[in-house]
C-alpha atoms as a PDB file:
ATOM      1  CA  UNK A   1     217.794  20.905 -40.831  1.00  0.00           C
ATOM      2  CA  UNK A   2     214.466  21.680 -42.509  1.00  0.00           C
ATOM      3  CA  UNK A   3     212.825  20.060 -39.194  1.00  0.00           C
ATOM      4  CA  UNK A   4     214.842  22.622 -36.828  1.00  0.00           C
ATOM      5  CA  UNK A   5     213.685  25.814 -38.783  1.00  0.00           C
ATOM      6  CA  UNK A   6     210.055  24.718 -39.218  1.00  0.00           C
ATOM      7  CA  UNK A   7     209.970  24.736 -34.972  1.00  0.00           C
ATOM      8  CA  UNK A   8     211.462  27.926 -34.884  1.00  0.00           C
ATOM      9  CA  UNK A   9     209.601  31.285 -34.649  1.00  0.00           C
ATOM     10  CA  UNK A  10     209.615  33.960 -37.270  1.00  0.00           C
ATOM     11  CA  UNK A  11     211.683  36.361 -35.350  1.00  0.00           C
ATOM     12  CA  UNK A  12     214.229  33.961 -34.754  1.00  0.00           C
ATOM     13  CA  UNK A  13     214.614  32.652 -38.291  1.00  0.00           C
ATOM     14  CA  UNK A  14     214.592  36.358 -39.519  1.00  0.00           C
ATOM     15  CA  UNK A  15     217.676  37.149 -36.752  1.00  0.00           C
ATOM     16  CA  UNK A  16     219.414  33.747 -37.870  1.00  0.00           C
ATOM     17  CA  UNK A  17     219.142  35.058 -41.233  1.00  0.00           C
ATOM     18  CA  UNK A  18     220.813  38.573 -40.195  1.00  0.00           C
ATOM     19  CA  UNK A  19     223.812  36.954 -38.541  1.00  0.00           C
ATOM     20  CA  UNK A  20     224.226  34.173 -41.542  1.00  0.00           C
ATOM     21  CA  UNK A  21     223.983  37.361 -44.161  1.00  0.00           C
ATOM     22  CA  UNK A  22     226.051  39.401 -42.031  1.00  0.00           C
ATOM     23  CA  UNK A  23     229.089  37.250 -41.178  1.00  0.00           C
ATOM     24  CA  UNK A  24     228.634  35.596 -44.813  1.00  0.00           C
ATOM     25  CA  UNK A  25     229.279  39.043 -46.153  1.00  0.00           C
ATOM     26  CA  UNK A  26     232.307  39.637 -43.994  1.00  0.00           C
ATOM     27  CA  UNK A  27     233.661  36.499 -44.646  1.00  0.00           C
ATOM     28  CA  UNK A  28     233.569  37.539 -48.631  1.00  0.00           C
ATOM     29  CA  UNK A  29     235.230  41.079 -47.943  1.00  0.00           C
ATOM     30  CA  UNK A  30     237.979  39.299 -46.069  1.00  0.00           C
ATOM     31  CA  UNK A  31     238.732  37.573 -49.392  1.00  0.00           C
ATOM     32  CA  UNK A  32     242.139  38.411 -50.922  1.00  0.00           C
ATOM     33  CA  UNK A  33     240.178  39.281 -54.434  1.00  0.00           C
ATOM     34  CA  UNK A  34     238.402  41.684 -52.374  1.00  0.00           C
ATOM     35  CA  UNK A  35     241.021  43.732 -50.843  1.00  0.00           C
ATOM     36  CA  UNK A  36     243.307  46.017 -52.966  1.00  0.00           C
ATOM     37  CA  UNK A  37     246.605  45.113 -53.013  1.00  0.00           C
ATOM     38  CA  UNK A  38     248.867  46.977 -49.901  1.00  0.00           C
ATOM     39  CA  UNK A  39     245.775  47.278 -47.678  1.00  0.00           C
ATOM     40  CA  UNK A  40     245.143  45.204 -44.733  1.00  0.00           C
ATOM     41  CA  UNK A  41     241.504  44.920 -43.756  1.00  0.00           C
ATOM     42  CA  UNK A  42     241.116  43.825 -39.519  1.00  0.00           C
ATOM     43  CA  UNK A  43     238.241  40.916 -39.281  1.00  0.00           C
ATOM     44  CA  UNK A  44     236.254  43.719 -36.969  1.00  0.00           C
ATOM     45  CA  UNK A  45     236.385  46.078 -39.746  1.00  0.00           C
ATOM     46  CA  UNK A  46     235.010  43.972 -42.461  1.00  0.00           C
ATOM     47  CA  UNK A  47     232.354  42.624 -39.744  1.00  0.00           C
ATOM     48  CA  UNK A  48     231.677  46.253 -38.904  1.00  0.00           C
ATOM     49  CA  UNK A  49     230.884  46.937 -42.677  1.00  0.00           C
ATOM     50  CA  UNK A  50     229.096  43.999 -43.434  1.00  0.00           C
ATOM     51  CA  UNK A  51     226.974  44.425 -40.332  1.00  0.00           C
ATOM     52  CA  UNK A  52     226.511  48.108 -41.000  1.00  0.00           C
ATOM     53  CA  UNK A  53     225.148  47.033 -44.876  1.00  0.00           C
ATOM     54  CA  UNK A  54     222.713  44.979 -44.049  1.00  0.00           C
ATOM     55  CA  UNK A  55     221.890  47.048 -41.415  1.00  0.00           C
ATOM     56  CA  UNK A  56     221.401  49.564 -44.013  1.00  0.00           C
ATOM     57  CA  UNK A  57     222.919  52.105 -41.659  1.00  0.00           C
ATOM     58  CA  UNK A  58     225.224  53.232 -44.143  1.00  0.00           C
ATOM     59  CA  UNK A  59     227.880  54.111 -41.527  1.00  0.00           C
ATOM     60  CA  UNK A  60     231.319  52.037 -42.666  1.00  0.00           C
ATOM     61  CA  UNK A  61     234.855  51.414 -40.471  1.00  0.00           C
ATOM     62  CA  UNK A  62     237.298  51.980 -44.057  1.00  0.00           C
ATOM     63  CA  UNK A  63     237.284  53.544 -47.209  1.00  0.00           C
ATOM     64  CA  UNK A  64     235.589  51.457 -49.340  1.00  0.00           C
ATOM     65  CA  UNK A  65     237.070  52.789 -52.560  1.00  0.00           C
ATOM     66  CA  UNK A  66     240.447  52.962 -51.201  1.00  0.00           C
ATOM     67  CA  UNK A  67     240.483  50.263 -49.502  1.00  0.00           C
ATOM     68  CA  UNK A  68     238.540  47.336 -51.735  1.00  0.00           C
ATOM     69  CA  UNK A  69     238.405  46.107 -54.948  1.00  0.00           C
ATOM     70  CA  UNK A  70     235.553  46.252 -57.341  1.00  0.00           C
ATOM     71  CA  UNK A  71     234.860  43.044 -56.469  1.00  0.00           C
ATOM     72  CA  UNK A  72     234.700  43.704 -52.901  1.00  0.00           C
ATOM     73  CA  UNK A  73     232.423  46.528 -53.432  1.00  0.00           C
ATOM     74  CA  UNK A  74     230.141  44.875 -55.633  1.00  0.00           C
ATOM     75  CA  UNK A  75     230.142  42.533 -52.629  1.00  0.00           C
ATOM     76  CA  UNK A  76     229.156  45.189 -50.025  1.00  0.00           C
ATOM     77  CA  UNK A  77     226.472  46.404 -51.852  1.00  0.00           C
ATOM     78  CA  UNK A  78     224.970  42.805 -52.515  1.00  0.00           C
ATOM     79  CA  UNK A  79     224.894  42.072 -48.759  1.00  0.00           C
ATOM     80  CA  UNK A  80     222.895  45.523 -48.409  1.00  0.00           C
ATOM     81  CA  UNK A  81     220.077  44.503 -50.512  1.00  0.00           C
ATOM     82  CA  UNK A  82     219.675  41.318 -49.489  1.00  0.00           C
ATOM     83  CA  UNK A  83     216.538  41.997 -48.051  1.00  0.00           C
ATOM     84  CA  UNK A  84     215.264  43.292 -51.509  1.00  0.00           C
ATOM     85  CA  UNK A  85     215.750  40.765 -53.290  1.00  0.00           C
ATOM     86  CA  UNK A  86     215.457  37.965 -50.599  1.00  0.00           C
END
């Protein structure tokens, strides 16, 4: 794996990184723990927000209070500082 990265060019290891960060992060708001209870959360809304946090866009599809838990929350804001502290 460390051989396949080391050919790769910058730009493409810093897009990889994007799309890892960004569907990792809406993989974790799609979590159960992450959603309050009653709300349903669509996989294109979670990708949507995750996307649009480490984007830093700040543009989101739901509610994020209403919609997901502290934990969930604490979640979108670590994916949109990722680059900070990567």
């Amino acid at each position: 794996m460390i051989n396949l990265l080391k050919k790769q060019s910058p730009v493409r290891i810093v897009a990889l990184g994007f799309a890892v960060v960004i569907l990792l992060g809406s993989l974790l708001l799609m979590l159960p723990c992450s959603i309050r209870e009653g709300v349903t959360v669509r996989y294109i809304d979670a990708l949507y927000t995750s996307t649009s946090a480490v984007c830093v866009t700040g543009l989101i599809a739901v509610d994020a209070g209403d919609t997901f838990t502290p934990l969930g929350q604490f979640f979108w804001q670590c994916s949109s500082r990722w680059v900070v502290w990567g």
